[in-house]
PDB file of N, CA and C in Angstrom:
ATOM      1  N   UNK A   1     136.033 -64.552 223.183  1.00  0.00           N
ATOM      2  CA  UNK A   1     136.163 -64.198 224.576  1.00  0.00           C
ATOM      3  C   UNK A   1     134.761 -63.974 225.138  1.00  0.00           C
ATOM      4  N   UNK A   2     134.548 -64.354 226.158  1.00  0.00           N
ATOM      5  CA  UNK A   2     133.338 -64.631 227.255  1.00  0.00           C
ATOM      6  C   UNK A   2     133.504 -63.274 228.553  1.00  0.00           C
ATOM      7  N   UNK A   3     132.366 -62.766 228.751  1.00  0.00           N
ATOM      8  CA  UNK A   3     132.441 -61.753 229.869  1.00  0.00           C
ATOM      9  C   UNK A   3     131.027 -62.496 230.299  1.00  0.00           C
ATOM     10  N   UNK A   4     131.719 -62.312 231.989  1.00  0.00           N
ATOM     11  CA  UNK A   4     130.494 -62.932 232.358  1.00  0.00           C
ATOM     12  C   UNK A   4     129.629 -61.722 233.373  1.00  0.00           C
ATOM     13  N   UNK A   5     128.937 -61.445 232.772  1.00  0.00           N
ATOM     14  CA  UNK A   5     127.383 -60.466 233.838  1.00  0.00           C
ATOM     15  C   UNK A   5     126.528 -61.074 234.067  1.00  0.00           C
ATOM     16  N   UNK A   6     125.800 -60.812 235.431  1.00  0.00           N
ATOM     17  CA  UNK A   6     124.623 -61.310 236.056  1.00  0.00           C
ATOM     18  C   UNK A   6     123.480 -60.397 234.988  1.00  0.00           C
ATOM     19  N   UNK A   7     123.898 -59.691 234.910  1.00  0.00           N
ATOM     20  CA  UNK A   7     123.049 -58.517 234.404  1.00  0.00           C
ATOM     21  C   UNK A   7     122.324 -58.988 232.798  1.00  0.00           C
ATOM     22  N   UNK A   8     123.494 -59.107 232.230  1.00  0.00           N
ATOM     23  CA  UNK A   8     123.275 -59.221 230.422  1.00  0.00           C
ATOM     24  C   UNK A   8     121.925 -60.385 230.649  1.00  0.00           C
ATOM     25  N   UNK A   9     121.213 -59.533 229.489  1.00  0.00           N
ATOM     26  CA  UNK A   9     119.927 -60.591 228.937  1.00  0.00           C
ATOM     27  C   UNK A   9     120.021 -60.567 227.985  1.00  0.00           C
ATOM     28  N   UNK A  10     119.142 -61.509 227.071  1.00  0.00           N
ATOM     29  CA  UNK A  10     118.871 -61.667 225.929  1.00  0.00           C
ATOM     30  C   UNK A  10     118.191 -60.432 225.048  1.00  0.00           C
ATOM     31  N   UNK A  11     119.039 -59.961 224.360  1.00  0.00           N
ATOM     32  CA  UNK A  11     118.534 -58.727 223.878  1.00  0.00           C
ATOM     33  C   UNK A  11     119.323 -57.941 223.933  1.00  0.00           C
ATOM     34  N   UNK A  12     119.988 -57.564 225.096  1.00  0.00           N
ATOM     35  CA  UNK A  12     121.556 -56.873 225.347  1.00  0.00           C
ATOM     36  C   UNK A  12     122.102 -56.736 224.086  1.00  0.00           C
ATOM     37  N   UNK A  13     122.577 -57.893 223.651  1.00  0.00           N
ATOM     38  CA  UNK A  13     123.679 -57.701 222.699  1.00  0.00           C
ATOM     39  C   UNK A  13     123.164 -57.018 221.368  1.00  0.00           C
ATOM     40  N   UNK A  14     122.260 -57.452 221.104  1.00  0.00           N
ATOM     41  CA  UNK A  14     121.286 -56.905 219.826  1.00  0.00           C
ATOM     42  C   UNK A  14     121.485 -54.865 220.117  1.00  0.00           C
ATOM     43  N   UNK A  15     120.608 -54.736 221.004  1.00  0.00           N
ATOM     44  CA  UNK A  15     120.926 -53.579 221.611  1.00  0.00           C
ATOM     45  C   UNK A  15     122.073 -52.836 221.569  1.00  0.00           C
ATOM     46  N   UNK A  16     123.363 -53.617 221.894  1.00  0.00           N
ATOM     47  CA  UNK A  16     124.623 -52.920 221.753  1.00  0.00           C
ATOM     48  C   UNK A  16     125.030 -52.819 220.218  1.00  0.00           C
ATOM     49  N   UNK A  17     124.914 -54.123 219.908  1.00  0.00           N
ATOM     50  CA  UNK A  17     125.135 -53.494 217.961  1.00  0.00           C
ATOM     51  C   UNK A  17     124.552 -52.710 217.369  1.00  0.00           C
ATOM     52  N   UNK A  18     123.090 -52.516 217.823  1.00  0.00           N
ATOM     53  CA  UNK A  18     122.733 -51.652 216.865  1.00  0.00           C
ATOM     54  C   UNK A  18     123.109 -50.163 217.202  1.00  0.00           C
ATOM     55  N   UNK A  19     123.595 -49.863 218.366  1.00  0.00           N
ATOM     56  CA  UNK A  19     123.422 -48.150 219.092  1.00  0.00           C
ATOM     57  C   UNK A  19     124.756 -48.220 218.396  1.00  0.00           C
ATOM     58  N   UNK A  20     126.033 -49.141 217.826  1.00  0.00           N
ATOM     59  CA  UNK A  20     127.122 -49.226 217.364  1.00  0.00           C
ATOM     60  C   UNK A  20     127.193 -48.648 216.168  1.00  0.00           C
ATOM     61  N   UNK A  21     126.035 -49.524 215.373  1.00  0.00           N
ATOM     62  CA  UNK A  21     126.068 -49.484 214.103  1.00  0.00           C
ATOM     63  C   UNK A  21     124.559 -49.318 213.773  1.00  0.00           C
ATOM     64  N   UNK A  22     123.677 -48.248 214.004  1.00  0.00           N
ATOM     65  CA  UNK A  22     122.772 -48.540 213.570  1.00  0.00           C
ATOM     66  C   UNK A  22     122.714 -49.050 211.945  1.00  0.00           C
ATOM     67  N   UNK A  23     123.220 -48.310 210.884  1.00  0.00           N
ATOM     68  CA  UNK A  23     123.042 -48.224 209.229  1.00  0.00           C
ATOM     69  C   UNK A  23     122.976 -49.506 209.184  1.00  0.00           C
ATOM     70  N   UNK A  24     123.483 -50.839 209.920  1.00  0.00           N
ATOM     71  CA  UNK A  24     123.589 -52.426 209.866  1.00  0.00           C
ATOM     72  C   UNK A  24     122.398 -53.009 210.170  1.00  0.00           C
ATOM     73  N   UNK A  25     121.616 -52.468 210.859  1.00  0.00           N
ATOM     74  CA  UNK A  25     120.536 -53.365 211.388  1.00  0.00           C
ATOM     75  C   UNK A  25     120.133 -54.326 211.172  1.00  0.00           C
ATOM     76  N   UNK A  26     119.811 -54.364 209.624  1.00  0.00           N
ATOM     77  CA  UNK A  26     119.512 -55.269 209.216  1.00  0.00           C
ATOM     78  C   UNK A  26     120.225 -56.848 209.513  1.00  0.00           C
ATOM     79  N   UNK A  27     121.792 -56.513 209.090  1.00  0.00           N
ATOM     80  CA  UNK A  27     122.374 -57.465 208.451  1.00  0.00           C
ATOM     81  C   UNK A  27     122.687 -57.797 210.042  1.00  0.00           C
ATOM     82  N   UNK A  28     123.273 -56.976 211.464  1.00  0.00           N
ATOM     83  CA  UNK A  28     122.779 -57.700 212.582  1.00  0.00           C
ATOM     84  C   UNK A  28     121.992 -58.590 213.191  1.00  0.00           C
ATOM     85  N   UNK A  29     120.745 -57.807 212.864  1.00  0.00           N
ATOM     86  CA  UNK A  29     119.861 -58.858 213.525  1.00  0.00           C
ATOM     87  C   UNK A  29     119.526 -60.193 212.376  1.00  0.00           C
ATOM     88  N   UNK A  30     119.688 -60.406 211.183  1.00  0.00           N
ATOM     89  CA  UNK A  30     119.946 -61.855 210.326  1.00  0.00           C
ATOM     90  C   UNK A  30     121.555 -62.580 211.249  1.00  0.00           C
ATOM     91  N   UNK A  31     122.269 -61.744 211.668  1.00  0.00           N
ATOM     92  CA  UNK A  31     123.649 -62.530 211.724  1.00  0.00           C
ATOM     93  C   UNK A  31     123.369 -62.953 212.667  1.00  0.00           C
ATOM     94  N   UNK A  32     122.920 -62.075 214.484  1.00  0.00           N
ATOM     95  CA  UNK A  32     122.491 -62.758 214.977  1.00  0.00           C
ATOM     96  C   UNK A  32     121.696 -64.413 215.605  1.00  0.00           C
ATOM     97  N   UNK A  33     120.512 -64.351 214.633  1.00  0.00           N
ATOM     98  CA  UNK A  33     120.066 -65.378 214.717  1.00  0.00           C
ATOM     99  C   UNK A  33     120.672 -66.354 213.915  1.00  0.00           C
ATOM    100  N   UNK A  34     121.515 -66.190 213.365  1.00  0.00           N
ATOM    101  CA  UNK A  34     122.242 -67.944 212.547  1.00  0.00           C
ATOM    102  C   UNK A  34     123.549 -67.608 213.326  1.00  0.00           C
ATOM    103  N   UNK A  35     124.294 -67.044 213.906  1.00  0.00           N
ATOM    104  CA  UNK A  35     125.722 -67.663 214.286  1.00  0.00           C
ATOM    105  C   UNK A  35     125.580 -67.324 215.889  1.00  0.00           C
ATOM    106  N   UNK A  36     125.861 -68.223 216.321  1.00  0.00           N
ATOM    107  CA  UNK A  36     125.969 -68.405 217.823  1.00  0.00           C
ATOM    108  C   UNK A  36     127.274 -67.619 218.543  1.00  0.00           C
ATOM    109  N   UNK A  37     128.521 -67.554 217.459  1.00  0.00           N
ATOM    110  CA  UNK A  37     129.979 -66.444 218.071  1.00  0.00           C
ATOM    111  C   UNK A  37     129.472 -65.219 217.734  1.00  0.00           C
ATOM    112  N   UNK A  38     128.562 -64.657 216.516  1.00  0.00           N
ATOM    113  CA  UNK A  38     128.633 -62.922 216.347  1.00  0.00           C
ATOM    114  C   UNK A  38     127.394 -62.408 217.816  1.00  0.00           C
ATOM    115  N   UNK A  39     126.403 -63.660 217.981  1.00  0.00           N
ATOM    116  CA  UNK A  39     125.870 -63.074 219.303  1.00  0.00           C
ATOM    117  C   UNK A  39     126.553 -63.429 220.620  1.00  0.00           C
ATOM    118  N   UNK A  40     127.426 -64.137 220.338  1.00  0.00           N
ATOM    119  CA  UNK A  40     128.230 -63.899 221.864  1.00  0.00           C
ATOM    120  C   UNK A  40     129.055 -62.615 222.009  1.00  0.00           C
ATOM    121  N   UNK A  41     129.753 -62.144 220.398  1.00  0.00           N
ATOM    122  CA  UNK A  41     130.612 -61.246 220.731  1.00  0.00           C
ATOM    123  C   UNK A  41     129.590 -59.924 220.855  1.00  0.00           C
ATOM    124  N   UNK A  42     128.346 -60.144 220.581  1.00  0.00           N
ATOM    125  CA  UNK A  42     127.197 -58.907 220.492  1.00  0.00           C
ATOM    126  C   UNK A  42     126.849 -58.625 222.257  1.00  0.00           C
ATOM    127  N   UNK A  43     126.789 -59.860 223.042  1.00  0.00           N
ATOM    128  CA  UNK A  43     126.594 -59.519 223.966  1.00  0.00           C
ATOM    129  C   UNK A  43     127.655 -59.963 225.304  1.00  0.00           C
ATOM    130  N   UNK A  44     128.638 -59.924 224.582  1.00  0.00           N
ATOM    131  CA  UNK A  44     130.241 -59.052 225.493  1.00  0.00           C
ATOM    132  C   UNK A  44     130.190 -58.147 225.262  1.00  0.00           C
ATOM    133  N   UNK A  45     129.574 -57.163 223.792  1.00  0.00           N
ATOM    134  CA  UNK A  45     129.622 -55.953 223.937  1.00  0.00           C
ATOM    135  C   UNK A  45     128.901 -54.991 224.913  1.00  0.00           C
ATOM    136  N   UNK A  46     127.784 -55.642 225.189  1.00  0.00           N
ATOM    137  CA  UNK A  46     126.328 -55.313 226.129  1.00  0.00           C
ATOM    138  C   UNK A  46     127.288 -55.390 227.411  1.00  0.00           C
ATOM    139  N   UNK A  47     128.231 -56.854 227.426  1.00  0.00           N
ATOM    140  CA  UNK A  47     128.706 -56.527 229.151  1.00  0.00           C
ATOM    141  C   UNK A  47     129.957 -55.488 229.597  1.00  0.00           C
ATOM    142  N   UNK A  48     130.922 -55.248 228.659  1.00  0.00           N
ATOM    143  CA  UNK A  48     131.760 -54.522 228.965  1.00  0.00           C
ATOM    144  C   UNK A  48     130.996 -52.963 228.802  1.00  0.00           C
ATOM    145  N   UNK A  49     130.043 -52.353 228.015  1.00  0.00           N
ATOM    146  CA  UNK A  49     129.171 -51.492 228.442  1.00  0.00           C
ATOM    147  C   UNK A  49     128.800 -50.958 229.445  1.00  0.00           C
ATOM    148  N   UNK A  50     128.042 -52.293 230.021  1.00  0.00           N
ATOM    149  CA  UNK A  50     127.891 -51.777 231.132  1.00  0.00           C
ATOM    150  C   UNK A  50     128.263 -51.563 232.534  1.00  0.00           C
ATOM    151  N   UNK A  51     129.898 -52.770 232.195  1.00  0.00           N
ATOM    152  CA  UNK A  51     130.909 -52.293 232.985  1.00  0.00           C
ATOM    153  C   UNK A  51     131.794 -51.447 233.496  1.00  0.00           C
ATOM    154  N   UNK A  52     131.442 -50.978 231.844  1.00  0.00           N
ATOM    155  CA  UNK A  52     132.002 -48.977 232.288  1.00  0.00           C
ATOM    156  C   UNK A  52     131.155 -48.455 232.567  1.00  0.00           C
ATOM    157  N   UNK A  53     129.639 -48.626 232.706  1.00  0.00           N
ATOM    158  CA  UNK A  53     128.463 -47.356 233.413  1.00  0.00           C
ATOM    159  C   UNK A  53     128.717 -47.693 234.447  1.00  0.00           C
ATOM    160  N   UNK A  54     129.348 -49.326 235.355  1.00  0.00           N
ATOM    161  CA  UNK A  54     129.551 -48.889 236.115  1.00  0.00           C
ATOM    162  C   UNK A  54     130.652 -48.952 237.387  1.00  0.00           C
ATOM    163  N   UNK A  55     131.600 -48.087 236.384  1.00  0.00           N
ATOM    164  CA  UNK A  55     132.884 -47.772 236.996  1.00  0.00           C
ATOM    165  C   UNK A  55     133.044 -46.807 237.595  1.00  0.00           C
ATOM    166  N   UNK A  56     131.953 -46.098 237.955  1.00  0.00           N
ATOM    167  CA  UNK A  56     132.136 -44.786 238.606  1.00  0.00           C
ATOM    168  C   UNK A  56     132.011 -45.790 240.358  1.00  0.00           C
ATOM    169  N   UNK A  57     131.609 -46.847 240.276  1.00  0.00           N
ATOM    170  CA  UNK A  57     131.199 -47.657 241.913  1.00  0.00           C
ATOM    171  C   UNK A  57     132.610 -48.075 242.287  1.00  0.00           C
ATOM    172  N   UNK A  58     133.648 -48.291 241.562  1.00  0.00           N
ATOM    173  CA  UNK A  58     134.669 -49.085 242.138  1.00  0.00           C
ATOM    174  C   UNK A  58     135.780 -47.954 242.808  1.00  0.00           C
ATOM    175  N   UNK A  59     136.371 -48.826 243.729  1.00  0.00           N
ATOM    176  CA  UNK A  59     137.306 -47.891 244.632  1.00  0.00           C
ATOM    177  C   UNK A  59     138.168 -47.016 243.465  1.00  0.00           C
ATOM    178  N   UNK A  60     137.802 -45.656 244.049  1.00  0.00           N
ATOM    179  CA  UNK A  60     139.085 -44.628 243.463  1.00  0.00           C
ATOM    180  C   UNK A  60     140.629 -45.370 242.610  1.00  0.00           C
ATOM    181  N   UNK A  61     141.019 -45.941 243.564  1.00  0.00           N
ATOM    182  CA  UNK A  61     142.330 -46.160 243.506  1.00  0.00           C
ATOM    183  C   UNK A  61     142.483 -46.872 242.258  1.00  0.00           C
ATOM    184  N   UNK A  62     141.441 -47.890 241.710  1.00  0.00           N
ATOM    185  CA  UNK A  62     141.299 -48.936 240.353  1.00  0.00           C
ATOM    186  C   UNK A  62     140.479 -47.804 239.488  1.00  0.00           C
ATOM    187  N   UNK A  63     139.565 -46.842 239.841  1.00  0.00           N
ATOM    188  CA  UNK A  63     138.800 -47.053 238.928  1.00  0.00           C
ATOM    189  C   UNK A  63     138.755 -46.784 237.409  1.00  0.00           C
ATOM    190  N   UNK A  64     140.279 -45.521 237.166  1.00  0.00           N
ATOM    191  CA  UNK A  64     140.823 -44.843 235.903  1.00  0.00           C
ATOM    192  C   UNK A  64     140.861 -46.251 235.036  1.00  0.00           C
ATOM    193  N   UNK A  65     141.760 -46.894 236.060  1.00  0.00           N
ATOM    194  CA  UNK A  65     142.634 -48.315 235.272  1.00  0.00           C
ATOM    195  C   UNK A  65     141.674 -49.207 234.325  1.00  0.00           C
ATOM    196  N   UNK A  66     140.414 -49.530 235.427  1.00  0.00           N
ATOM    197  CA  UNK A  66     139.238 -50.497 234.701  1.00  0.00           C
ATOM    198  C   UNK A  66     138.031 -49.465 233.542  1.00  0.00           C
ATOM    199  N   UNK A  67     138.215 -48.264 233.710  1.00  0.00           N
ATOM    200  CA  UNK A  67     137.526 -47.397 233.241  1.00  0.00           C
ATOM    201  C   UNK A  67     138.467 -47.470 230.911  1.00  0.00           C
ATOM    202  N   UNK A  68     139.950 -47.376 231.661  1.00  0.00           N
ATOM    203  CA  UNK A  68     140.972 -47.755 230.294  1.00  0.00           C
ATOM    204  C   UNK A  68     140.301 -49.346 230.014  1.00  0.00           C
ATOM    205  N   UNK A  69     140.528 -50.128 230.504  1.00  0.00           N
ATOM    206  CA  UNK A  69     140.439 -51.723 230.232  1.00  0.00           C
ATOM    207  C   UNK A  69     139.192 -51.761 229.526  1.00  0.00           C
ATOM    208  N   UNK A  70     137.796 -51.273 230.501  1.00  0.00           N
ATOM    209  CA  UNK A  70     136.689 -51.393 229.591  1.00  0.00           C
ATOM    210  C   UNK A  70     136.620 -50.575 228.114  1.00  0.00           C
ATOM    211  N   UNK A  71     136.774 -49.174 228.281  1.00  0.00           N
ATOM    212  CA  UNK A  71     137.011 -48.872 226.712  1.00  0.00           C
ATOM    213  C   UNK A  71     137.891 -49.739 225.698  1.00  0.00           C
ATOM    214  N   UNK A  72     138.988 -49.910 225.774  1.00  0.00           N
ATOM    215  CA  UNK A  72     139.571 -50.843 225.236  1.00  0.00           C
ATOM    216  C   UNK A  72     138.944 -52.129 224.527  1.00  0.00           C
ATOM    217  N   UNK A  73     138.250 -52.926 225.801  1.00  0.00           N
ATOM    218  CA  UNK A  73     137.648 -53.892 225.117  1.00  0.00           C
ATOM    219  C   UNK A  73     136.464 -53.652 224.305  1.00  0.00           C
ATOM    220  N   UNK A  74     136.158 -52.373 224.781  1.00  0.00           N
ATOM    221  CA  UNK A  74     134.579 -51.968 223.747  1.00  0.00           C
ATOM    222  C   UNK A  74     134.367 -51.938 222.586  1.00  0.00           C
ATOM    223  N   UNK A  75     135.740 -51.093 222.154  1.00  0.00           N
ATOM    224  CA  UNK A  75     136.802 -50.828 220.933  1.00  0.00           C
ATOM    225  C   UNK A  75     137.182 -51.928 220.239  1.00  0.00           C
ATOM    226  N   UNK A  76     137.588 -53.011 221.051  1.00  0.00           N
ATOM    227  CA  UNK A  76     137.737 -54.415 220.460  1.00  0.00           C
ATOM    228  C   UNK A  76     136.939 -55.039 220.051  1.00  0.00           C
ATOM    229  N   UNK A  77     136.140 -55.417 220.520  1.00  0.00           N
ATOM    230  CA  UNK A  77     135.018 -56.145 220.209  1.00  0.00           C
ATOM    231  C   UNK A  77     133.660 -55.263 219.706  1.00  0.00           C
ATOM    232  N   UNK A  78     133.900 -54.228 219.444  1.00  0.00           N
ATOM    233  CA  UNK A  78     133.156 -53.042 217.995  1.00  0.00           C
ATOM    234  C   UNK A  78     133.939 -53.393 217.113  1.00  0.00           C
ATOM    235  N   UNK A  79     134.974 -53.581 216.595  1.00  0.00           N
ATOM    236  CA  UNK A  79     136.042 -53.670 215.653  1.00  0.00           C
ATOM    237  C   UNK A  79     136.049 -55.075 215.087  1.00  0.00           C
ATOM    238  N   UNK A  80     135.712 -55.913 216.034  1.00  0.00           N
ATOM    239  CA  UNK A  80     135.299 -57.537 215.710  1.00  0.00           C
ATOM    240  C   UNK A  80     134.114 -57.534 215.104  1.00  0.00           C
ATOM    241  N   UNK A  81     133.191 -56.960 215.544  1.00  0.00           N
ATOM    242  CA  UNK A  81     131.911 -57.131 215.353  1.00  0.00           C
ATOM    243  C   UNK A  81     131.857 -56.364 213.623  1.00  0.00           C
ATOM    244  N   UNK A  82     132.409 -55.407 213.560  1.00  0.00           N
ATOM    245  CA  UNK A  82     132.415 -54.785 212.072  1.00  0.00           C
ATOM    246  C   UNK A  82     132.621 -55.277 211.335  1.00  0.00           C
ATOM    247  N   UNK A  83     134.146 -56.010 211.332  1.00  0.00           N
ATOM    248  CA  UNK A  83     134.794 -57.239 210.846  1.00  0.00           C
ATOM    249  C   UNK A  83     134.178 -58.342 210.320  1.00  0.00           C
ATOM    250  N   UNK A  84     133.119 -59.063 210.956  1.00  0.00           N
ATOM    251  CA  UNK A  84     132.087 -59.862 210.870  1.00  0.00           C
ATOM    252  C   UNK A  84     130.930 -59.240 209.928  1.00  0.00           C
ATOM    253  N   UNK A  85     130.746 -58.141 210.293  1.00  0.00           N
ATOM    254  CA  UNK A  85     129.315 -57.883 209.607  1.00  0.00           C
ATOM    255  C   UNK A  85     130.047 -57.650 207.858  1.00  0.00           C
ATOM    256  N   UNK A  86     131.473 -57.105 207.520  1.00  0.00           N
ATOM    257  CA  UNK A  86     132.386 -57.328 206.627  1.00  0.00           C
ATOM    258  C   UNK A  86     132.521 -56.102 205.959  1.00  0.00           C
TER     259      UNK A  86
END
């Protein structure tokens, strides 16, 4: 799965695995650079991140709802990403 941010750069995702998992570092940043899906799912993690920093901007009425959705997927795709590292 693909999240698309204007925001996410290169580095993002690295960033999000490791504040995840630091004790991995290592074996992140090797997985990183050889598989092209563990850094995509590294930096969906970077975008749904920072889709919940920033959910405090969206109208009241959504914002609990997308505030659930983003944890959720954070959770998901931390849980993928663990999965992978094995």
């Amino acid at each position: 799965m693909r999240i698309g941010s204007e925001r996410a750069e290169e580095g993002d995702g690295l960033s999000a695995a490791l504040r995840r998992f630091p004790e991995l570092s290592l074996q992140i940043k090797e997985r990183l650079m050889r598989d092209e899906s563990f850094r995509g799912m590294c930096e969906d993690l970077a975008a749904a991140e920072y889709a919940l920093a920033c959910a405090d901007q969206l109208p009241p009425h959504i914002r609990e709802e997308r505030r659930d959705e983003f944890r959720g997927l954070i959770e998901s795709l931390a849980a993928e990403i663990e999965q992978a590292l094995g």
